[in-house]
Protein backbone atom coordinates (compact mmCIF):
# COMPACT_ATOMS: atom_id res chain seq x y z
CA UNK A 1 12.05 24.54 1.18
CA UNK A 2 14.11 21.31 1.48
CA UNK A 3 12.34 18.02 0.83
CA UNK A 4 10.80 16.98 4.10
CA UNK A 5 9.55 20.22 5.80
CA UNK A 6 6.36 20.22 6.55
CA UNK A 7 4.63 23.66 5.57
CA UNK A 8 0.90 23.18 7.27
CA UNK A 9 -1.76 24.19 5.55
CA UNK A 10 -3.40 22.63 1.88
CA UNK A 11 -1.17 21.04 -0.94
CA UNK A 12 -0.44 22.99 -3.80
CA UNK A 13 1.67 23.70 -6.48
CA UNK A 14 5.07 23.55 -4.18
CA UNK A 15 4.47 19.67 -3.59
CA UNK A 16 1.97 17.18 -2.20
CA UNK A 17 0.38 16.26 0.95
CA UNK A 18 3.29 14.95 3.40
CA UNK A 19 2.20 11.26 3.95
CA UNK A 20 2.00 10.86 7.27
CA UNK A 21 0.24 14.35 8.02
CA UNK A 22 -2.88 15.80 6.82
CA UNK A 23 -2.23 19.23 5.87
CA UNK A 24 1.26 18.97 5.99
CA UNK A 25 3.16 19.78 2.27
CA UNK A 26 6.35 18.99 1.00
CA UNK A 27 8.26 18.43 -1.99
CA UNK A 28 7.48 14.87 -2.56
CA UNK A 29 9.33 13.27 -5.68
CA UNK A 30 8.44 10.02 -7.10
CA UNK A 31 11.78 8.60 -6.82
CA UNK A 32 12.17 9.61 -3.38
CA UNK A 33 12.09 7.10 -0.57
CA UNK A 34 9.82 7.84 2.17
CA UNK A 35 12.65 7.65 5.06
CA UNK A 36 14.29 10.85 3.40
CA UNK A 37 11.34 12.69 5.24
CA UNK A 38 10.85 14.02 8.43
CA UNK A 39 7.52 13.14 9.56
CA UNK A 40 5.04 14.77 12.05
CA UNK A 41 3.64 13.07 14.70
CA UNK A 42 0.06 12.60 12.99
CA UNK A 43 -0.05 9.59 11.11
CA UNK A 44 -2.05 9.71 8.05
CA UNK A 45 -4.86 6.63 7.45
CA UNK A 46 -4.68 5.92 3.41
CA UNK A 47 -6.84 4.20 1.52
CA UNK A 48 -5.53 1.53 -1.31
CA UNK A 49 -8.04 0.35 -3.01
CA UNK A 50 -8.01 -2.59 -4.90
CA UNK A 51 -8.74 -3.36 -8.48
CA UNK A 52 -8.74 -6.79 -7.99
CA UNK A 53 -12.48 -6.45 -7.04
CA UNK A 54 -13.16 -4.03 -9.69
CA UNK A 55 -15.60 -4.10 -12.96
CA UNK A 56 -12.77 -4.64 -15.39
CA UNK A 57 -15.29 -3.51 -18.35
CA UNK A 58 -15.31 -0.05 -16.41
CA UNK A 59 -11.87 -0.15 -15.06
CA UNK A 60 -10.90 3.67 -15.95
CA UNK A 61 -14.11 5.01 -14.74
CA UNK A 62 -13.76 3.06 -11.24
CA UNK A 63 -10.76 3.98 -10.58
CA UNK A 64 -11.74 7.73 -10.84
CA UNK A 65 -14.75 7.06 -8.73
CA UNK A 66 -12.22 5.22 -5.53
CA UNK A 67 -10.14 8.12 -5.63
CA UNK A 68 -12.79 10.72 -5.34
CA UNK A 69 -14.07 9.25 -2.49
CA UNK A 70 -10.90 8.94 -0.60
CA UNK A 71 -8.30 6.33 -2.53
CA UNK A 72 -5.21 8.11 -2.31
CA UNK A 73 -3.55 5.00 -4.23
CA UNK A 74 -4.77 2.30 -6.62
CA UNK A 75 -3.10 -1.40 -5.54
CA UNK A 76 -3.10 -3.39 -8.14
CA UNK A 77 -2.99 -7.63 -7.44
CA UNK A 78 -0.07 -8.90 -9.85
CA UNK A 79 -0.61 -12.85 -9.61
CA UNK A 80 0.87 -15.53 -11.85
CA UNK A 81 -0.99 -18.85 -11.07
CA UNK A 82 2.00 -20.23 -9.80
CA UNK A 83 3.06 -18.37 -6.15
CA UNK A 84 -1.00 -18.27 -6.04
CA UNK A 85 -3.50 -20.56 -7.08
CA UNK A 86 -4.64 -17.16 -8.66
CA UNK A 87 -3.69 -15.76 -12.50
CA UNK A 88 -4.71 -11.88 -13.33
CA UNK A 89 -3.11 -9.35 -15.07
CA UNK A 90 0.24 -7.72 -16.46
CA UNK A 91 2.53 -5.06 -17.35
CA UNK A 92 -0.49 -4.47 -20.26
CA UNK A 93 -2.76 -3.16 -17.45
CA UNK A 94 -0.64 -1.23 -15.32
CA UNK A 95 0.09 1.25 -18.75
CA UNK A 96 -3.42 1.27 -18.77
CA UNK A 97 -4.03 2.70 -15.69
CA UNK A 98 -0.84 5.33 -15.82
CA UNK A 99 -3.26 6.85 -18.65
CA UNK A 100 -6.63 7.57 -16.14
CA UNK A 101 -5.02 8.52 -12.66
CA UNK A 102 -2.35 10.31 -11.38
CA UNK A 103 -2.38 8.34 -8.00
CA UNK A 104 0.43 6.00 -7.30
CA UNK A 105 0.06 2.82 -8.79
CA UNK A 106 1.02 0.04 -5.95
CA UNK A 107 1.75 -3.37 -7.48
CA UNK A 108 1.92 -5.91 -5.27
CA UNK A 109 3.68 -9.04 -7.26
CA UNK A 110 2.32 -12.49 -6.11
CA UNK A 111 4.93 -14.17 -8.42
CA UNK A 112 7.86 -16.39 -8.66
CA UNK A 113 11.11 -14.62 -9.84
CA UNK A 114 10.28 -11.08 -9.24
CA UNK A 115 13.27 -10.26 -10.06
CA UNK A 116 12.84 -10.84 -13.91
CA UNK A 117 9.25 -8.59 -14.16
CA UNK A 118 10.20 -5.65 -11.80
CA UNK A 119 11.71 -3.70 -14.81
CA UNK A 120 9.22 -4.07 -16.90
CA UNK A 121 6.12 -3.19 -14.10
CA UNK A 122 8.12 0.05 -13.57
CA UNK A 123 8.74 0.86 -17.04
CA UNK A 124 4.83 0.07 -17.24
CA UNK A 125 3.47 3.11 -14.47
CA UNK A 126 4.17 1.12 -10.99
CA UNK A 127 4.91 4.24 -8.48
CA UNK A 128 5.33 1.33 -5.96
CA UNK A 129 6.33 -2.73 -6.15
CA UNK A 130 6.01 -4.71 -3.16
CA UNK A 131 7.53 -8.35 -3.41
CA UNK A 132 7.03 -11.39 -0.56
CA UNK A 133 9.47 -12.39 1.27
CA UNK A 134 8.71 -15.72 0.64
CA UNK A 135 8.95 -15.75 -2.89
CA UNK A 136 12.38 -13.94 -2.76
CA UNK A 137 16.21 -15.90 -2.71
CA UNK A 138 17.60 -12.45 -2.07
CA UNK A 139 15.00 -10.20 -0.63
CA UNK A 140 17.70 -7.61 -0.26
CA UNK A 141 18.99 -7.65 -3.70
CA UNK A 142 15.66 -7.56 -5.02
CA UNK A 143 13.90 -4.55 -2.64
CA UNK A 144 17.52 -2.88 -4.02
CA UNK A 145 16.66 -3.70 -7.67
CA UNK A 146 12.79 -2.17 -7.13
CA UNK A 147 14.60 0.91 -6.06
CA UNK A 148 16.99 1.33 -8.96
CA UNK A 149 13.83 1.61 -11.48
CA UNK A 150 12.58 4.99 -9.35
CA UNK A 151 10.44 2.92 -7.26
CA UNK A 152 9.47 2.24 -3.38
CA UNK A 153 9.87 -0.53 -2.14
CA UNK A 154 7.47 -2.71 -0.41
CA UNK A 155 7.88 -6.03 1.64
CA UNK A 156 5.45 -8.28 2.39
CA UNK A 157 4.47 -11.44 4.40
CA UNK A 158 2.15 -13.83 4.40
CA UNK A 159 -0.15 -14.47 7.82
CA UNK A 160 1.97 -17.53 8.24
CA UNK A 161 5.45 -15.38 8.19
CA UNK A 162 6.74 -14.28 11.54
CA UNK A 163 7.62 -10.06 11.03
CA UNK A 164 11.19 -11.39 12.34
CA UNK A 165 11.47 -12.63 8.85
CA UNK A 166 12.07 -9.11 7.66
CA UNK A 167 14.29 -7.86 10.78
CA UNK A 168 17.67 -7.65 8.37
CA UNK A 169 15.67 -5.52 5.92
CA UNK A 170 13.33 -3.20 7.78
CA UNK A 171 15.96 -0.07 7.33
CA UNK A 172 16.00 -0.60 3.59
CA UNK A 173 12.09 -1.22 2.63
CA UNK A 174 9.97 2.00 2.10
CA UNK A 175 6.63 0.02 3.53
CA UNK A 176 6.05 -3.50 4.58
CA UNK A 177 2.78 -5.22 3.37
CA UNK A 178 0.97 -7.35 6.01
CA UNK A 179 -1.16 -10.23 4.63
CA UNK A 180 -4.13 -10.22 6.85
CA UNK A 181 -6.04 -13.09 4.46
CA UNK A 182 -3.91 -15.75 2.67
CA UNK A 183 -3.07 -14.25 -0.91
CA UNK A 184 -5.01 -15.31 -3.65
CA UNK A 185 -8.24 -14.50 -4.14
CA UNK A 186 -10.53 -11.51 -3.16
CA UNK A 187 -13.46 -11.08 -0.48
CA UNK A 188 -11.67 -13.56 1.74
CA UNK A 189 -12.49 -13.08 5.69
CA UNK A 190 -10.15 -11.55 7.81
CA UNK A 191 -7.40 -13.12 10.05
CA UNK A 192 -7.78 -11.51 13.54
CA UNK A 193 -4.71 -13.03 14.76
CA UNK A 194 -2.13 -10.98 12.13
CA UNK A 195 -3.03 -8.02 14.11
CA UNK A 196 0.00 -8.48 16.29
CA UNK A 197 2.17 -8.32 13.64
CA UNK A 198 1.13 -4.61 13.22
CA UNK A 199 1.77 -3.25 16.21
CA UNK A 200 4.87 -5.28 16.49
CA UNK A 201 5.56 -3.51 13.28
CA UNK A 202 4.85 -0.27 14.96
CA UNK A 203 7.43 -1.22 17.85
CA UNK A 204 10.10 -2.25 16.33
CA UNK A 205 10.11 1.27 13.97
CA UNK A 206 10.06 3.21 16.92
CA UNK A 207 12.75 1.04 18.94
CA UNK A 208 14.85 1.69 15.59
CA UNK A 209 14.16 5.53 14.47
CA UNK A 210 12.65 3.69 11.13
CA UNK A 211 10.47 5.31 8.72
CA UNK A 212 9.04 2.54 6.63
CA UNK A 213 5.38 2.68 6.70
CA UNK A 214 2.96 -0.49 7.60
CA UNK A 215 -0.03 -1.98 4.77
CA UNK A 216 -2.32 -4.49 5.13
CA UNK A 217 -3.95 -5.95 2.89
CA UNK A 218 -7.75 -8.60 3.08
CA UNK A 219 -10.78 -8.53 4.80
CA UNK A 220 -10.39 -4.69 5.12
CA UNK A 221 -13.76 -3.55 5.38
CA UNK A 222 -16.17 -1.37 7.90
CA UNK A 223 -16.63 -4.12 10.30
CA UNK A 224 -12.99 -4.46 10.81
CA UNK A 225 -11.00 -1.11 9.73
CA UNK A 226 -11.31 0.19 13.02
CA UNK A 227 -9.27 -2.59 14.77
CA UNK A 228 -6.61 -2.95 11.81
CA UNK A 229 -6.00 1.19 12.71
CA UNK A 230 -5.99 1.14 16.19
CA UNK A 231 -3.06 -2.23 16.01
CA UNK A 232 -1.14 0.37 13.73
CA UNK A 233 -2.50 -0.21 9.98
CA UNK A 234 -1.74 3.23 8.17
CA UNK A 235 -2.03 2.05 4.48
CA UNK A 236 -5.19 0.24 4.01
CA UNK A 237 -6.11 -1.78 0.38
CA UNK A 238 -9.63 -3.24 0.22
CA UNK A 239 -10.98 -4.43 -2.75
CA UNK A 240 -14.54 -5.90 -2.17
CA UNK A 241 -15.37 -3.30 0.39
CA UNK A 242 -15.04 -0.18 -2.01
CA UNK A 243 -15.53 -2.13 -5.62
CA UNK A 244 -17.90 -5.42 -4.58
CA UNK A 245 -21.46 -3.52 -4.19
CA UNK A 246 -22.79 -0.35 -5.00
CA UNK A 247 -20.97 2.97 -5.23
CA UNK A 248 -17.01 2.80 -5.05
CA UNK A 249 -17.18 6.52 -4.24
CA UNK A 250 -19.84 6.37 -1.20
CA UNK A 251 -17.97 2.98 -0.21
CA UNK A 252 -14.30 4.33 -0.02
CA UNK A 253 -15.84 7.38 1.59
CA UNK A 254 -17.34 5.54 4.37
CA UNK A 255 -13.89 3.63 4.47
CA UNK A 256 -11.84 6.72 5.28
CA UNK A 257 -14.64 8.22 7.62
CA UNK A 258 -14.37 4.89 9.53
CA UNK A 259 -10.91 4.84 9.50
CA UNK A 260 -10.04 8.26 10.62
CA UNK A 261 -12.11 7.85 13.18
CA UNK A 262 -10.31 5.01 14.38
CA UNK A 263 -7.01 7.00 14.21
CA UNK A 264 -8.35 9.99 16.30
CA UNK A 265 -9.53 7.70 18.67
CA UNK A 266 -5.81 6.14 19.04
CA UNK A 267 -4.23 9.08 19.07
């Protein structure tokens, strides 16, 4: 079956859930950029969650716990202290991590020159790396460069950033990351007003037969999941809400459940 077909039915051993379709398999190669498939008309609601939040003293063994209860990839905060008022971790982790989960490891750099550590994150276990536009001379060089090291790539804006800012680049980006809190820190409320930005997002792909898919990322928790869906949020990273209190499991399952049913509602 070529890469692309959907096949219905559970994933097995012939490839992996299509992403935009429960149920739907295909042949789905880490290298591969999503826009090589043909999607179905179900989008599927993913859960990110965040190890920012997380117990690092039990990092492996939360990790596990997010993606049994839903996580379908681990997004990992790369911040240098410098982009951010915010330092946290590097390449050191990331290996880390490659060695408890098999999920897709999306690293989201908060950095200056992103340029210079995108080798080394990939070389590391990064399945993903999303850069900002505003940290970027040559966003298309760079989202280029992310993709030569068998990665997708990821853009991303911050709430102040108009989504025109990524017009001449939308047809080469794999997903683009919306900043719904300003980037920095965890647990930070959400902005209401980057909503639009989503379902402009959401216009503009379907004006332009694109196939990049849309993230968000802050404030993404049960009292506000529901409206980041419905605006067009498919790939959802919450760190407080799964890792802050109790559970990670129970709290990413009550994530998706709230999420889906915010999708079936839409559709």
């Amino acid at each position: 079956m070529p890469i692309g077909s959907c096949f219905g039915g559970d994933a097995d051993s012939r490839g992996q859930e299509c992403p935009r379709h429960i149920g739907c398999v295909l042949e789905f190669p880490k290298a591969a950029s999503l826009r090589d498939f043909r999607f179905c008309e179900t989008t599927l609601i993913e859960l990110a969650p965040s190890i920012l939040s997380a117990d690092f003293a039990r990092l492996g063994e939360q990790v596990r716990a997010a993606g049994e209860g839903g996580g379908s990839v681990i997004h990992v905060d790369i911040m240098d202290g410098h982009f951010v008022p915010n330092l946290t971790i590097g390449p050191p982790v990331v290996k880390a991590l490659r060695k408890v989960t098999k999920l897709p490891l999306d690293c989201h750099l908060m950095i200056e020159n992103p340029d210079e550590f995108i080798p080394v994150f990939a070389e590391a276990g990064a399945d993903w790396i999303s850069v900002h536009q505003e940290a970027c001379r040559h966003l298309n060089r760079t989202l280029h460069l992310i993709k030569s090291h068998d990665c997708l790539a990821g853009a991303v804006i911050n709430p102040a950033t108009p989504v025109a800012a990524l017009a001449e680049v939308l047809d080469i980006v794999d997903y683009v990351l919306v900043m719904s809190v300003n980037p920095g820190f965890g647990g930070q409320k959400f902005i209401p007003g980057t909503l639009h930005k989503l379902r402009q997002l959401a216009e503009i792909r379907s004006q332009r037969g694109l196939t990049f898919r849309i993230e968000v990322d802050g404030g993404v928790a049960l009292d506000t999941v529901s409206d980041v869906v419905r605006a067009g949020g498919e790939i959802l990273v919450a760190g407080n809400a799964v890792f802050g209190n109790g559970d990670p499991r129970k709290n990413a399952e009550a994530l998706v459940k709230a999420a889906t049913e915010a999708a079936l509602l839409k559709v």
